[in-house]
C-alpha atoms as a PDB file:
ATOM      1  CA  UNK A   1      40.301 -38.618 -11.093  1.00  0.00           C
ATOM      2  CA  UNK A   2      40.287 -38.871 -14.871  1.00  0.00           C
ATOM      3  CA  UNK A   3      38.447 -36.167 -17.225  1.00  0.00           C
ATOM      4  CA  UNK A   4      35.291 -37.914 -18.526  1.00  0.00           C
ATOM      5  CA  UNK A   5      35.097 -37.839 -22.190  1.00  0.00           C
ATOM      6  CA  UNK A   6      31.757 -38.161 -24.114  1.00  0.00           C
ATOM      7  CA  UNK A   7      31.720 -38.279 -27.246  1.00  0.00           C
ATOM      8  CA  UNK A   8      27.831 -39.929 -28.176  1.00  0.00           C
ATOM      9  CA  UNK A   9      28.847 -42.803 -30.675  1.00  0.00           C
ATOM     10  CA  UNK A  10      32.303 -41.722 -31.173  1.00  0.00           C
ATOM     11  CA  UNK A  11      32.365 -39.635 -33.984  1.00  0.00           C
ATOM     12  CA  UNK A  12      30.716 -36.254 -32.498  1.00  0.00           C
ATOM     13  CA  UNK A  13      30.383 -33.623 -29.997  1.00  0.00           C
ATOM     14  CA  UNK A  14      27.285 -34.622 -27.276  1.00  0.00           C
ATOM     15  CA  UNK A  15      25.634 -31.598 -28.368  1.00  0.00           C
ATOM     16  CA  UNK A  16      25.768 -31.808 -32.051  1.00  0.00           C
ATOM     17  CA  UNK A  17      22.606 -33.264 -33.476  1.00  0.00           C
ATOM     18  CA  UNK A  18      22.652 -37.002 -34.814  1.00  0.00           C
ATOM     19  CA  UNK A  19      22.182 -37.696 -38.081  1.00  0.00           C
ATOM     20  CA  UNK A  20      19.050 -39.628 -38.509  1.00  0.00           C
ATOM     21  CA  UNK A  21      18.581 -39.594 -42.159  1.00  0.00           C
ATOM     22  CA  UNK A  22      18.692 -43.568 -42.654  1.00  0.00           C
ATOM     23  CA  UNK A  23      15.576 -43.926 -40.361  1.00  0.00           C
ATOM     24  CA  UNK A  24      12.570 -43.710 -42.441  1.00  0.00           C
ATOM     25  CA  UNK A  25       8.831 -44.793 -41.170  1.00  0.00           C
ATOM     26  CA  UNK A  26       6.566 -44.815 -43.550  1.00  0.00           C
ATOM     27  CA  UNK A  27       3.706 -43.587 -41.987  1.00  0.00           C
ATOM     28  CA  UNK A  28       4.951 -40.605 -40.706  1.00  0.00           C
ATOM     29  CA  UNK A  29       5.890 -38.938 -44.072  1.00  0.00           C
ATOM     30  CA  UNK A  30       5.334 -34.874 -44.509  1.00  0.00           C
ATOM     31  CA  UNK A  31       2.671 -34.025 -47.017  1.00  0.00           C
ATOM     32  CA  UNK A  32       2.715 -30.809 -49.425  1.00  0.00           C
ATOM     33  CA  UNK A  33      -0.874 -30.397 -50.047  1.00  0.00           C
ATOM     34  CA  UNK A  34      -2.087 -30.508 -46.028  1.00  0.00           C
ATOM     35  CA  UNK A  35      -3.858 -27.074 -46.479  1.00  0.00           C
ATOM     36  CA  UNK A  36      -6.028 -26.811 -49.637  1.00  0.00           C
ATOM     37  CA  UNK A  37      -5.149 -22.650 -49.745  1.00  0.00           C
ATOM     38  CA  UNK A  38      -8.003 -22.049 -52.363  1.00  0.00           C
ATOM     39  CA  UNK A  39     -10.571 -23.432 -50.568  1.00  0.00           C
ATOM     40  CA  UNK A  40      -9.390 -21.409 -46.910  1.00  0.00           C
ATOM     41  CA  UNK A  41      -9.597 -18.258 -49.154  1.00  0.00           C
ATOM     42  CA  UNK A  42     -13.026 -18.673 -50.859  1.00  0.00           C
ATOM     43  CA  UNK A  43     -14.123 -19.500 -46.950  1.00  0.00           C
ATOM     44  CA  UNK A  44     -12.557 -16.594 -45.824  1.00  0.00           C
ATOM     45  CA  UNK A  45     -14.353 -14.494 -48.475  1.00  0.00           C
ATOM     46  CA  UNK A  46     -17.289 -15.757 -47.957  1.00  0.00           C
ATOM     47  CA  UNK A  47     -17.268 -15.010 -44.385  1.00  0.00           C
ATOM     48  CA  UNK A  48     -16.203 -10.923 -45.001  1.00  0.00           C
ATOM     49  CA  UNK A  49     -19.380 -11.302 -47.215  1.00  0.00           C
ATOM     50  CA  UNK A  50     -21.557 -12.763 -45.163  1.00  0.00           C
ATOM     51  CA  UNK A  51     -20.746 -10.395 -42.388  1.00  0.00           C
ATOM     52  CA  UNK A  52     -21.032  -7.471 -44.560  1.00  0.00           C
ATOM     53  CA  UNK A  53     -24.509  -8.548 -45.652  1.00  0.00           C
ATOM     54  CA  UNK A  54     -25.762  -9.481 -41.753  1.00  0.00           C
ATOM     55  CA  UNK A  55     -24.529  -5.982 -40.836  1.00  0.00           C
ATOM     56  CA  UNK A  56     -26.631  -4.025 -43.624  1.00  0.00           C
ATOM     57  CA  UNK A  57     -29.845  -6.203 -42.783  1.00  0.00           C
ATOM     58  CA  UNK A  58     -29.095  -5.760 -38.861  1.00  0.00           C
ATOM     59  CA  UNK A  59     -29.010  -1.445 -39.785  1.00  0.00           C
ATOM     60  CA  UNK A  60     -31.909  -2.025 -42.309  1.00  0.00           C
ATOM     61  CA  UNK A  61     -33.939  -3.769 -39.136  1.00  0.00           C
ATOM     62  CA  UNK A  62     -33.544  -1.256 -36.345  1.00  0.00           C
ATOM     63  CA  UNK A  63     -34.335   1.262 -38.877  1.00  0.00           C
ATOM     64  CA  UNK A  64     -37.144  -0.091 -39.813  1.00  0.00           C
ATOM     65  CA  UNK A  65     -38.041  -0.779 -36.027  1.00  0.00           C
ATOM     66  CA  UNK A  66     -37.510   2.737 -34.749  1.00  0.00           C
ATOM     67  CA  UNK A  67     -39.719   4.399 -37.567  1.00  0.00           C
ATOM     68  CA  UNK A  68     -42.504   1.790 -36.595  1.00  0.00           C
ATOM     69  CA  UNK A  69     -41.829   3.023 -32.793  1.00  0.00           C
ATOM     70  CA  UNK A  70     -42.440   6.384 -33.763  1.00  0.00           C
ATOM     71  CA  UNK A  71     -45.320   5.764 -35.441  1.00  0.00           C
ATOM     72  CA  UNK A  72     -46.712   4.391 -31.996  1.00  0.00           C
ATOM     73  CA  UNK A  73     -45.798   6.909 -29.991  1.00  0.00           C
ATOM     74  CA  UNK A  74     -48.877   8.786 -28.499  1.00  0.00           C
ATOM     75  CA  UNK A  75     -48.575  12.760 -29.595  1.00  0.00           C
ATOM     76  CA  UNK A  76     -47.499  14.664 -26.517  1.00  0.00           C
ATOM     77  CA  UNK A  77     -50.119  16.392 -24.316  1.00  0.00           C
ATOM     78  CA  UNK A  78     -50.874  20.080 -24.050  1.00  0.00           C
ATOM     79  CA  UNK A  79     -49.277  21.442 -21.344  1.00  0.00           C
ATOM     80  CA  UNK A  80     -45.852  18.986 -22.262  1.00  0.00           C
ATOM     81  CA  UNK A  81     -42.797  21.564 -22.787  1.00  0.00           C
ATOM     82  CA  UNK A  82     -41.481  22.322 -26.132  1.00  0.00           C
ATOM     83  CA  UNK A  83     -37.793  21.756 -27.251  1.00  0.00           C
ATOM     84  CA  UNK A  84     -36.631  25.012 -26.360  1.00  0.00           C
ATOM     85  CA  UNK A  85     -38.557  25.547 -22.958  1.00  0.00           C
ATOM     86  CA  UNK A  86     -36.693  22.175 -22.052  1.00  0.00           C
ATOM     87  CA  UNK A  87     -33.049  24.286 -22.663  1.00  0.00           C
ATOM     88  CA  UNK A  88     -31.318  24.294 -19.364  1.00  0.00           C
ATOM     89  CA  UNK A  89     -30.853  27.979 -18.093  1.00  0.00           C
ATOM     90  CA  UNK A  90     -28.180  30.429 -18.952  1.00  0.00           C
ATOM     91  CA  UNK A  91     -25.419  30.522 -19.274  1.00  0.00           C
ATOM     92  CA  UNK A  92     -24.994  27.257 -21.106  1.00  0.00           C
ATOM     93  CA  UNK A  93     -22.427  24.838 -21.336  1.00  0.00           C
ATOM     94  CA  UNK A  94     -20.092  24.152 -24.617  1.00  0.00           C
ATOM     95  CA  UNK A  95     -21.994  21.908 -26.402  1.00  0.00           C
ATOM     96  CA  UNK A  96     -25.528  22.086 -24.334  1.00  0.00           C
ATOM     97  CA  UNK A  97     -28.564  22.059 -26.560  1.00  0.00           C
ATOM     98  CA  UNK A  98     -29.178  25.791 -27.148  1.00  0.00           C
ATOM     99  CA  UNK A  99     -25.702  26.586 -26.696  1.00  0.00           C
ATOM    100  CA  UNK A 100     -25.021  27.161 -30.586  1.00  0.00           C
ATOM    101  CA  UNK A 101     -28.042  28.840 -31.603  1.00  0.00           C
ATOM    102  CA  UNK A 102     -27.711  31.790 -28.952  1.00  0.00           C
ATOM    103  CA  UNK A 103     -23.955  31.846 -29.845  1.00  0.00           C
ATOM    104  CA  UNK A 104     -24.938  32.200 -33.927  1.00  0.00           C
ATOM    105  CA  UNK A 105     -27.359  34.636 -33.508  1.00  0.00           C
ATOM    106  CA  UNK A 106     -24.946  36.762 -31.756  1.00  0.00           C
ATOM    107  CA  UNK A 107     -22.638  36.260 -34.736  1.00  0.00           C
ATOM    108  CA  UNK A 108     -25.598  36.934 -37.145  1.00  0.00           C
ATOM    109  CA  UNK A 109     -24.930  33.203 -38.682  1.00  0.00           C
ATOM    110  CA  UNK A 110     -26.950  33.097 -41.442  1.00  0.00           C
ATOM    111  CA  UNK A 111     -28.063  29.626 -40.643  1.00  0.00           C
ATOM    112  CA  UNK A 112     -28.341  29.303 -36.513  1.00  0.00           C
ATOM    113  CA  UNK A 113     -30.412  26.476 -36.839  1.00  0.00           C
ATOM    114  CA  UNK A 114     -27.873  24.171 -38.396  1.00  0.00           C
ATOM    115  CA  UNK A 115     -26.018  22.138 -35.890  1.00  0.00           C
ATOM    116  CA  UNK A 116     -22.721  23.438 -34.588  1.00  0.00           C
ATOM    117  CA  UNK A 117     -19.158  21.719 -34.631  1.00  0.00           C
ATOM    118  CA  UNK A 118     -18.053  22.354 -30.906  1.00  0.00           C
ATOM    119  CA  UNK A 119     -14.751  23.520 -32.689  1.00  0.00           C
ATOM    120  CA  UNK A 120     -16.750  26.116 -34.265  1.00  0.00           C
ATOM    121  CA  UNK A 121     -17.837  27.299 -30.951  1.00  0.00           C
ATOM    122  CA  UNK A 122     -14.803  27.889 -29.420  1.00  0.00           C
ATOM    123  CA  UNK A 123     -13.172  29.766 -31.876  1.00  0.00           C
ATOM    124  CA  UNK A 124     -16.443  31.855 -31.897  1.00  0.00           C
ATOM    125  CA  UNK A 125     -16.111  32.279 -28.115  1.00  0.00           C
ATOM    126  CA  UNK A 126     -12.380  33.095 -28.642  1.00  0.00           C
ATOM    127  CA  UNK A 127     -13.213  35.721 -30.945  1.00  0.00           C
ATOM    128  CA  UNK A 128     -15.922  37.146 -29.133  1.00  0.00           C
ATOM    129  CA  UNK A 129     -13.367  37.596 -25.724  1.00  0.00           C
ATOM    130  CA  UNK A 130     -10.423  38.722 -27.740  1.00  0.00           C
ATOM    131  CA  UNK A 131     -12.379  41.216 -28.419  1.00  0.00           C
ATOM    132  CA  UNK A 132     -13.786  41.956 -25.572  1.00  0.00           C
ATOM    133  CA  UNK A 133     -10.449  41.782 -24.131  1.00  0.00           C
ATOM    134  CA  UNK A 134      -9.323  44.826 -26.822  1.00  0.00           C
ATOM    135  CA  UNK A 135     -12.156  47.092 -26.656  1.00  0.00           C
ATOM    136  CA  UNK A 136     -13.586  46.722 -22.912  1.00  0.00           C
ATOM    137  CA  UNK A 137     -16.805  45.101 -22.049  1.00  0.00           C
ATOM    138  CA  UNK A 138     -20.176  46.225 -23.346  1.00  0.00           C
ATOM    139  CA  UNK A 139     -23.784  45.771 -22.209  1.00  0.00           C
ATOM    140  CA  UNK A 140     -26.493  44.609 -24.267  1.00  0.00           C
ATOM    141  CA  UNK A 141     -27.122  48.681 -26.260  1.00  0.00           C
ATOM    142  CA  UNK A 142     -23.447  48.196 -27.033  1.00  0.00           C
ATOM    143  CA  UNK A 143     -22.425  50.908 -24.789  1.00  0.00           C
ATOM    144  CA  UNK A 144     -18.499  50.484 -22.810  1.00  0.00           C
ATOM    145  CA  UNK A 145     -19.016  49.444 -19.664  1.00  0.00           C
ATOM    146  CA  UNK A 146     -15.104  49.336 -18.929  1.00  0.00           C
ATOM    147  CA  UNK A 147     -11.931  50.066 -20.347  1.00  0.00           C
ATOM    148  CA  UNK A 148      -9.449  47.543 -22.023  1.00  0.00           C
ATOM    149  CA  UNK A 149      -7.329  45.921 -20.090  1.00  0.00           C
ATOM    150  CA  UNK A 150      -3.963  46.963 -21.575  1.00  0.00           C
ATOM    151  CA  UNK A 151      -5.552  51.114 -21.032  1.00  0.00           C
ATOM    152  CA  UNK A 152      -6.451  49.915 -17.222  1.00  0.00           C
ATOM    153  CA  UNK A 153      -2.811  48.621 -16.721  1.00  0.00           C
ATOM    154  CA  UNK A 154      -1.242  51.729 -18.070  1.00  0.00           C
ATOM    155  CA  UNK A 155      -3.266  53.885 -16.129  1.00  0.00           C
ATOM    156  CA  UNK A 156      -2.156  51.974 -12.802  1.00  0.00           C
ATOM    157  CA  UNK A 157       1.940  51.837 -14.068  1.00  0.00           C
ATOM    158  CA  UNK A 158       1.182  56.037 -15.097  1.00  0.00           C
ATOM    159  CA  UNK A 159       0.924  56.716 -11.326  1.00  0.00           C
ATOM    160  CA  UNK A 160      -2.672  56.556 -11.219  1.00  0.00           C
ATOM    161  CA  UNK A 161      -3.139  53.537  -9.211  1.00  0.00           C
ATOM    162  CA  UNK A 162      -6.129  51.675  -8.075  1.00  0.00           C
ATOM    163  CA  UNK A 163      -8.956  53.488  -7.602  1.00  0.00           C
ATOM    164  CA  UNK A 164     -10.142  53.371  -3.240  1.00  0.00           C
ATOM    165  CA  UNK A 165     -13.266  54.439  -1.690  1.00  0.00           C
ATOM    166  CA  UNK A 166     -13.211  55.330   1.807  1.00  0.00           C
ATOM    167  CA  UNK A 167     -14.015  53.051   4.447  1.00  0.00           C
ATOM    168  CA  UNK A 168     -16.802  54.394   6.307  1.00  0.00           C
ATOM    169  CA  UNK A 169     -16.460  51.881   9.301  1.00  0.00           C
ATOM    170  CA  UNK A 170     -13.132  52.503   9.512  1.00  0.00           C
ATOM    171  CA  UNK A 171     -13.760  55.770  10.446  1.00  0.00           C
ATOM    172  CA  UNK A 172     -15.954  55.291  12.803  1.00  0.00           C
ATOM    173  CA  UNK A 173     -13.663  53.127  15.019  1.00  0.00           C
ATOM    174  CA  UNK A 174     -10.782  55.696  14.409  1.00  0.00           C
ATOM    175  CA  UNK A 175     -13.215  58.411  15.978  1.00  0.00           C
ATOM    176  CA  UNK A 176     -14.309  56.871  18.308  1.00  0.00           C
ATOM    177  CA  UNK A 177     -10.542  55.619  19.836  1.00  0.00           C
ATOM    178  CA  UNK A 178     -10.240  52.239  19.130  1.00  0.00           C
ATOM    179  CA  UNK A 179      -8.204  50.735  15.883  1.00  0.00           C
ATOM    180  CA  UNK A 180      -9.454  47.942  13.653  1.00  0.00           C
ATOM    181  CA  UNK A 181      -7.477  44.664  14.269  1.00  0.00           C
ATOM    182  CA  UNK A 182      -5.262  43.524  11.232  1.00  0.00           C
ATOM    183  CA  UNK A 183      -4.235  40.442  10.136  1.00  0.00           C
ATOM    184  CA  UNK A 184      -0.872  40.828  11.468  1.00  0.00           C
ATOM    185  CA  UNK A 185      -2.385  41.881  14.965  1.00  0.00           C
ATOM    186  CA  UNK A 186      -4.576  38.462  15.230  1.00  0.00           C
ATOM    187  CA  UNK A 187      -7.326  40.315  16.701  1.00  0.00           C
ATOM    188  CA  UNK A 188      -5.768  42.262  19.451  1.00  0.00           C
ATOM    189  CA  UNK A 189      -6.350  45.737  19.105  1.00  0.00           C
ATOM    190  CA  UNK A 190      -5.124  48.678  21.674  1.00  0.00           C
ATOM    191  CA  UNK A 191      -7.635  51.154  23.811  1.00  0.00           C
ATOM    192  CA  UNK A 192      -6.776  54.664  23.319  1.00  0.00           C
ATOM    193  CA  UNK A 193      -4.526  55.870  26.215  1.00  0.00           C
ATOM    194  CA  UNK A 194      -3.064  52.169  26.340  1.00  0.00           C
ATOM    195  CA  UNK A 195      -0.232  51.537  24.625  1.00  0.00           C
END
């Protein structure tokens, strides 16, 4: 069988496009002034604007609207709680109403009242237990009511060790014969005179 060889019209490859330049249709011709760019920018100006303008009256109206609520609202009755006797209990979370005053006024802040950046808590809190941490724990006269940690850990490496009270029921079964079961045992423990 002979190789098949196309060649379009003869003078080029069949993938190589045609050249089509002596066809012309006159009502099909490309314009240069299709988009009038001024007038799509001064639209699109207009539009930021517009929005801009809708978004100020929009804030201006639900300000407006909650004041006029307020007004409204009845006054609350007698026996309704206060602010502060609505504070969860202690201890409080990060960020819980309440949670910053308490922590400022242990700081002495000068201004408690003044809302509190959470970050400003933490490093607060971070302060407080590094502290705590270096010195030991006090109660609320400021009296120790342990040592540091790095003292308790020297005292246990010194030989010291932990400190042990006796077990008084421990005792008891030793006297009277029998052992306590251990975890290793699983419960079974041995009479006295049994082995």
């Amino acid at each position: 069988m002979a190789k098949h060889d196309h060649k379009g019209n003869g003078h080029q490859h069949v993938t190589e496009t045609p050249d089509v330049s002596h066809i012309k249709n006159v009502d099909v011709v490309h314009e240069t002034s299709d988009v009038n760019v001024p007038a799509l920018l001064k639209f699109v100006l207009a539009l930021t604007i517009m929005t801009v303008v809708v978004y100020f009256l929009m804030l201006f109206l639900f300000n407006f609207l909650n004041k006029q609520e307020a007004k409204n609202e009845p006054p609350a009755g007698p026996m309704a709680m206060s602010e502060k006797e609505s504070l969860p209990p202690e201890p409080r979370l990060q960020s819980a109403p309440g949670f910053a005053e308490d922590l400022a006024k242990s700081v002495a802040d000068p201004n408690p009242e003044a809302p509190k950046d959470p970050l400003w808590e933490i490093h607060v809190l971070r302060d407080q237990w590094q502290q705590t941490l270096k010195e030991g724990p006090k109660d609320q006269s400021g009296r120790l009511v342990g040592i540091p940690i790095k003292e308790a850990m020297q005292r246990l490496v010194s030989g010291q060790g932990l400190p042990t009270r006796p077990n008084s029921a421990q005792q008891e079964v030793e006297g009277s014969g029998d052992t306590m079961p251990t975890a290793a045992s699983s419960g079974r423990v041995s009479m006295k005179g049994q082995p």
